[in-house]
C-alpha atoms as a PDB file:
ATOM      1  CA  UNK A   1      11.926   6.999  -3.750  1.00  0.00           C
ATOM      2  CA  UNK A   2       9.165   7.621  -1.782  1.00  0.00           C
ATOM      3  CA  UNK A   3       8.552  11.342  -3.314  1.00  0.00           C
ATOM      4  CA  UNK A   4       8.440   9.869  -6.679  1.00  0.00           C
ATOM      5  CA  UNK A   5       6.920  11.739  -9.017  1.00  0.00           C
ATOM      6  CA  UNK A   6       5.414   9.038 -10.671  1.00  0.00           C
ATOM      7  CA  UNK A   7       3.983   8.341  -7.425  1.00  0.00           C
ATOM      8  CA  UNK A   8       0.245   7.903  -7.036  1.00  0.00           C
ATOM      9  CA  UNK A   9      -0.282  10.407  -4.098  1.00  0.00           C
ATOM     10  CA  UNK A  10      -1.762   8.627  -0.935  1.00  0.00           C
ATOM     11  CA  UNK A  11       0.068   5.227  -2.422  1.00  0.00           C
ATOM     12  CA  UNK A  12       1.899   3.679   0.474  1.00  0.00           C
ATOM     13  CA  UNK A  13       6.095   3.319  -0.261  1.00  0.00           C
ATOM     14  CA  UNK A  14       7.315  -0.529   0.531  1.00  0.00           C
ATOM     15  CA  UNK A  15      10.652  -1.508   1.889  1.00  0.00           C
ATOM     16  CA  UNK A  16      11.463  -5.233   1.105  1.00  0.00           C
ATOM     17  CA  UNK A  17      13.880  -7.684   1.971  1.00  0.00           C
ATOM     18  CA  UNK A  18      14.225 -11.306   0.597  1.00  0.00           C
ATOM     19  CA  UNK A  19      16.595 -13.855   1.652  1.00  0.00           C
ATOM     20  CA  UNK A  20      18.138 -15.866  -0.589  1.00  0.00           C
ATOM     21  CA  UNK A  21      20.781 -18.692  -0.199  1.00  0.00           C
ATOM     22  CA  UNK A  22      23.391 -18.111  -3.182  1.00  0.00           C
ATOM     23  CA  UNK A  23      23.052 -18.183  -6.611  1.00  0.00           C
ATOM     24  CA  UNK A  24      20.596 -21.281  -7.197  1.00  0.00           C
ATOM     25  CA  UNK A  25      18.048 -21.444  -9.664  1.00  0.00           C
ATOM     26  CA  UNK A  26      15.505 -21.190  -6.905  1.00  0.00           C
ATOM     27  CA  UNK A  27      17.151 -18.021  -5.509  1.00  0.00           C
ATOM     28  CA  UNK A  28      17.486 -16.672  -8.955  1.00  0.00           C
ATOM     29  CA  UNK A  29      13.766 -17.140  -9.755  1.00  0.00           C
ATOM     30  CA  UNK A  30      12.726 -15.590  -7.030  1.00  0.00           C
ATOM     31  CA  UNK A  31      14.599 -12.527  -7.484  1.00  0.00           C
ATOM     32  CA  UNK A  32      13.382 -11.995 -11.003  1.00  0.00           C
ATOM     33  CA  UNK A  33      10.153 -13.285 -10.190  1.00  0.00           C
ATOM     34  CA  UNK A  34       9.736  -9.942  -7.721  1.00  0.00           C
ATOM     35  CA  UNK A  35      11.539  -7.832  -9.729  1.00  0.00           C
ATOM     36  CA  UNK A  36       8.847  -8.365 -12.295  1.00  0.00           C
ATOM     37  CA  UNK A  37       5.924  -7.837  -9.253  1.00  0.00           C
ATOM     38  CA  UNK A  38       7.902  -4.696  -8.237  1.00  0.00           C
ATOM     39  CA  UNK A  39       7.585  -3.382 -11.641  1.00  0.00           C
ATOM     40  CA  UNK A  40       4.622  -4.510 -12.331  1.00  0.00           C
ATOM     41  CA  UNK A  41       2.559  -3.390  -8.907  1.00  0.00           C
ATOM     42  CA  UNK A  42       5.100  -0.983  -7.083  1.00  0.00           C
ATOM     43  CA  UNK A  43       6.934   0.625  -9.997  1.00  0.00           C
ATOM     44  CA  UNK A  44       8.631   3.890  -7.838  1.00  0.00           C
ATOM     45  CA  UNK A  45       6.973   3.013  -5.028  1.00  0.00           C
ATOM     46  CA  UNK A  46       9.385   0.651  -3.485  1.00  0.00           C
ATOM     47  CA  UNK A  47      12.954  -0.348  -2.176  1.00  0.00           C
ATOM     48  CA  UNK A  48      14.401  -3.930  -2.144  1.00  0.00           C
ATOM     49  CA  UNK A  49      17.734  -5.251  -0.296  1.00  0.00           C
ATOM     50  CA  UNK A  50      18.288  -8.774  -1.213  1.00  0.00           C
ATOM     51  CA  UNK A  51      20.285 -10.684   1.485  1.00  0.00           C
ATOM     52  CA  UNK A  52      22.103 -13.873   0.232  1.00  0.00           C
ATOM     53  CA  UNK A  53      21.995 -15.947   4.064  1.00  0.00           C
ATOM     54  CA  UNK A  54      24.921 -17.831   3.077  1.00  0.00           C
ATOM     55  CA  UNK A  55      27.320 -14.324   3.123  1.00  0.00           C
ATOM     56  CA  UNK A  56      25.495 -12.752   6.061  1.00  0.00           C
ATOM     57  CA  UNK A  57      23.948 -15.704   8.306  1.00  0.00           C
ATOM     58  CA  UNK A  58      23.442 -13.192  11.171  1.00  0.00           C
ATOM     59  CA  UNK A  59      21.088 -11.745   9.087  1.00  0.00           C
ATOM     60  CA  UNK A  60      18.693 -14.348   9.169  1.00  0.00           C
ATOM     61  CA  UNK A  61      19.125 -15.185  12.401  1.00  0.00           C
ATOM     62  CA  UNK A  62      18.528 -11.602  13.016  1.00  0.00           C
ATOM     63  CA  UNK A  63      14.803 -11.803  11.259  1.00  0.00           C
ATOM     64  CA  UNK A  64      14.319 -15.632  12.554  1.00  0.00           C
ATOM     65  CA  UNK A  65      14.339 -16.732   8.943  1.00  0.00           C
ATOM     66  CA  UNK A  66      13.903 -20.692   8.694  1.00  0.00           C
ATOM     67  CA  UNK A  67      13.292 -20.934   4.742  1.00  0.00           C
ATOM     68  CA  UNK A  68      14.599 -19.380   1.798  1.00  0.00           C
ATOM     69  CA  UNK A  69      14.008 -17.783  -0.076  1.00  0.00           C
ATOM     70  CA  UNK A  70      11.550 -15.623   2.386  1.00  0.00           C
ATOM     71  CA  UNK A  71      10.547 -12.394   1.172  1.00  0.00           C
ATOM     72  CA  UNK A  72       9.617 -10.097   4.085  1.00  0.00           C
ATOM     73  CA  UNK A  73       7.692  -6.523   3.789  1.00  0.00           C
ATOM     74  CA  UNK A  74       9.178  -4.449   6.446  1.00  0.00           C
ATOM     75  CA  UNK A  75       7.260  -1.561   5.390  1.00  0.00           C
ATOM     76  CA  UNK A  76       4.099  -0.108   5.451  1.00  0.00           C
ATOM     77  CA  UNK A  77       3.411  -2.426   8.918  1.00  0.00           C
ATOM     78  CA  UNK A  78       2.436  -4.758   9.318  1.00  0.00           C
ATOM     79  CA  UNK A  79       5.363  -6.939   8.658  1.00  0.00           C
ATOM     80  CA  UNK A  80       4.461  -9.680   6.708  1.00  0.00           C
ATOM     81  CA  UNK A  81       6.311 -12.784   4.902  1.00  0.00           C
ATOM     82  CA  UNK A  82       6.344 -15.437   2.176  1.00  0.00           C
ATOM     83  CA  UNK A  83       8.095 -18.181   1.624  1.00  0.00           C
ATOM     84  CA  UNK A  84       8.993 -19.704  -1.808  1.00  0.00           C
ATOM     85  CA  UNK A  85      10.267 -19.290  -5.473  1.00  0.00           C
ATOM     86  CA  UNK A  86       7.447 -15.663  -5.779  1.00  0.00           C
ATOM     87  CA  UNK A  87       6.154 -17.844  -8.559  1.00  0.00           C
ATOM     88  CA  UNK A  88       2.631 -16.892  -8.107  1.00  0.00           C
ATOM     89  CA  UNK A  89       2.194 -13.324  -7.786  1.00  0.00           C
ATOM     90  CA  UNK A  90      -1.310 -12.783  -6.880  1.00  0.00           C
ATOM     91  CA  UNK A  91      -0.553 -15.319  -3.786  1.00  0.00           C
ATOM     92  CA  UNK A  92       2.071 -12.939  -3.418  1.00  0.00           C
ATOM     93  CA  UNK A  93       0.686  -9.652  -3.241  1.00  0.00           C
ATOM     94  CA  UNK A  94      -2.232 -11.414  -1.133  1.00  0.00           C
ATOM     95  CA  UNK A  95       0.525 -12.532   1.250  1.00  0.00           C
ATOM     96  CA  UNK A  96       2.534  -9.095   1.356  1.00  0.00           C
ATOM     97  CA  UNK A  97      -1.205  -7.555   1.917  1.00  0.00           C
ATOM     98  CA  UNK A  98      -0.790  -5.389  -1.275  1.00  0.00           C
ATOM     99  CA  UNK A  99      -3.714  -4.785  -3.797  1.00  0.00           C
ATOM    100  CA  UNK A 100      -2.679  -4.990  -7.429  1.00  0.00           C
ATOM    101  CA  UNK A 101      -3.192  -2.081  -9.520  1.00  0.00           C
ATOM    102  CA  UNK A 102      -5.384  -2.942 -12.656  1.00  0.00           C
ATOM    103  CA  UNK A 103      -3.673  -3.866 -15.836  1.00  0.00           C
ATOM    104  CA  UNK A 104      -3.486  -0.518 -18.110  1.00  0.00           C
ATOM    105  CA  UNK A 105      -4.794  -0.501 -21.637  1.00  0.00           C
ATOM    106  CA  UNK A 106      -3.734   0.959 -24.509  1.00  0.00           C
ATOM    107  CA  UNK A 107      -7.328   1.899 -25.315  1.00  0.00           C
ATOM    108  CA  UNK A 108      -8.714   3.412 -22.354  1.00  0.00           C
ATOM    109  CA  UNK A 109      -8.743   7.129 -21.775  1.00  0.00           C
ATOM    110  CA  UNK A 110     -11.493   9.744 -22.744  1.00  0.00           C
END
């Protein structure tokens, strides 16, 4: 979705993975946890595979992936990771080296 309309021109588009290892409450959190942060801070701007290790193991041996669940940014370079549940999103975005956009308010505008 990189031509999103939506789009912000000049915004960078981010491509994702996380590994995961099944269905555990751990895994599960995670997902929503940066499905939320996607909306949130990348809404259209974004695309995110999530790999479950435990039905593709090459996969993570593929990416050297020790820990799950990792969440890796493949895209804009450079790569980056993070390990955990993606509880705390500004650690997150910190990690991931993306800047948050400011909270909208219902107020603002001329």
């Amino acid at each position: 979705m990189s031509d999103d309309p939506g789009s912000p021109p000049g915004e960078p588009h981010y491509t994702l993975r996380l590994y995961v290892t099944g269905s555990t409450p751990r895994s599960t959190r995670a997902i929503e946890n940066l499905r939320r942060l996607c909306a949130t801070h990348l809404e259209g701007r974004y695309d995110l595979e999530v790999i479950d290790i435990y039905r593709t193991p090459t996969a993570a041996v593929e990416q050297q992936i020790i820990a799950a669940p990792t969440l890796v940014k493949l895209l804009p370079l450079p790569p980056r990771r993070v390990v955990g549940d993606l509880s705390d999103g500004d650690k997150v975005l910190a990690g991931l080296g993306i800047r948050p956009r400011p909270p909208a308010h219902a107020g603002d505008g001329p």
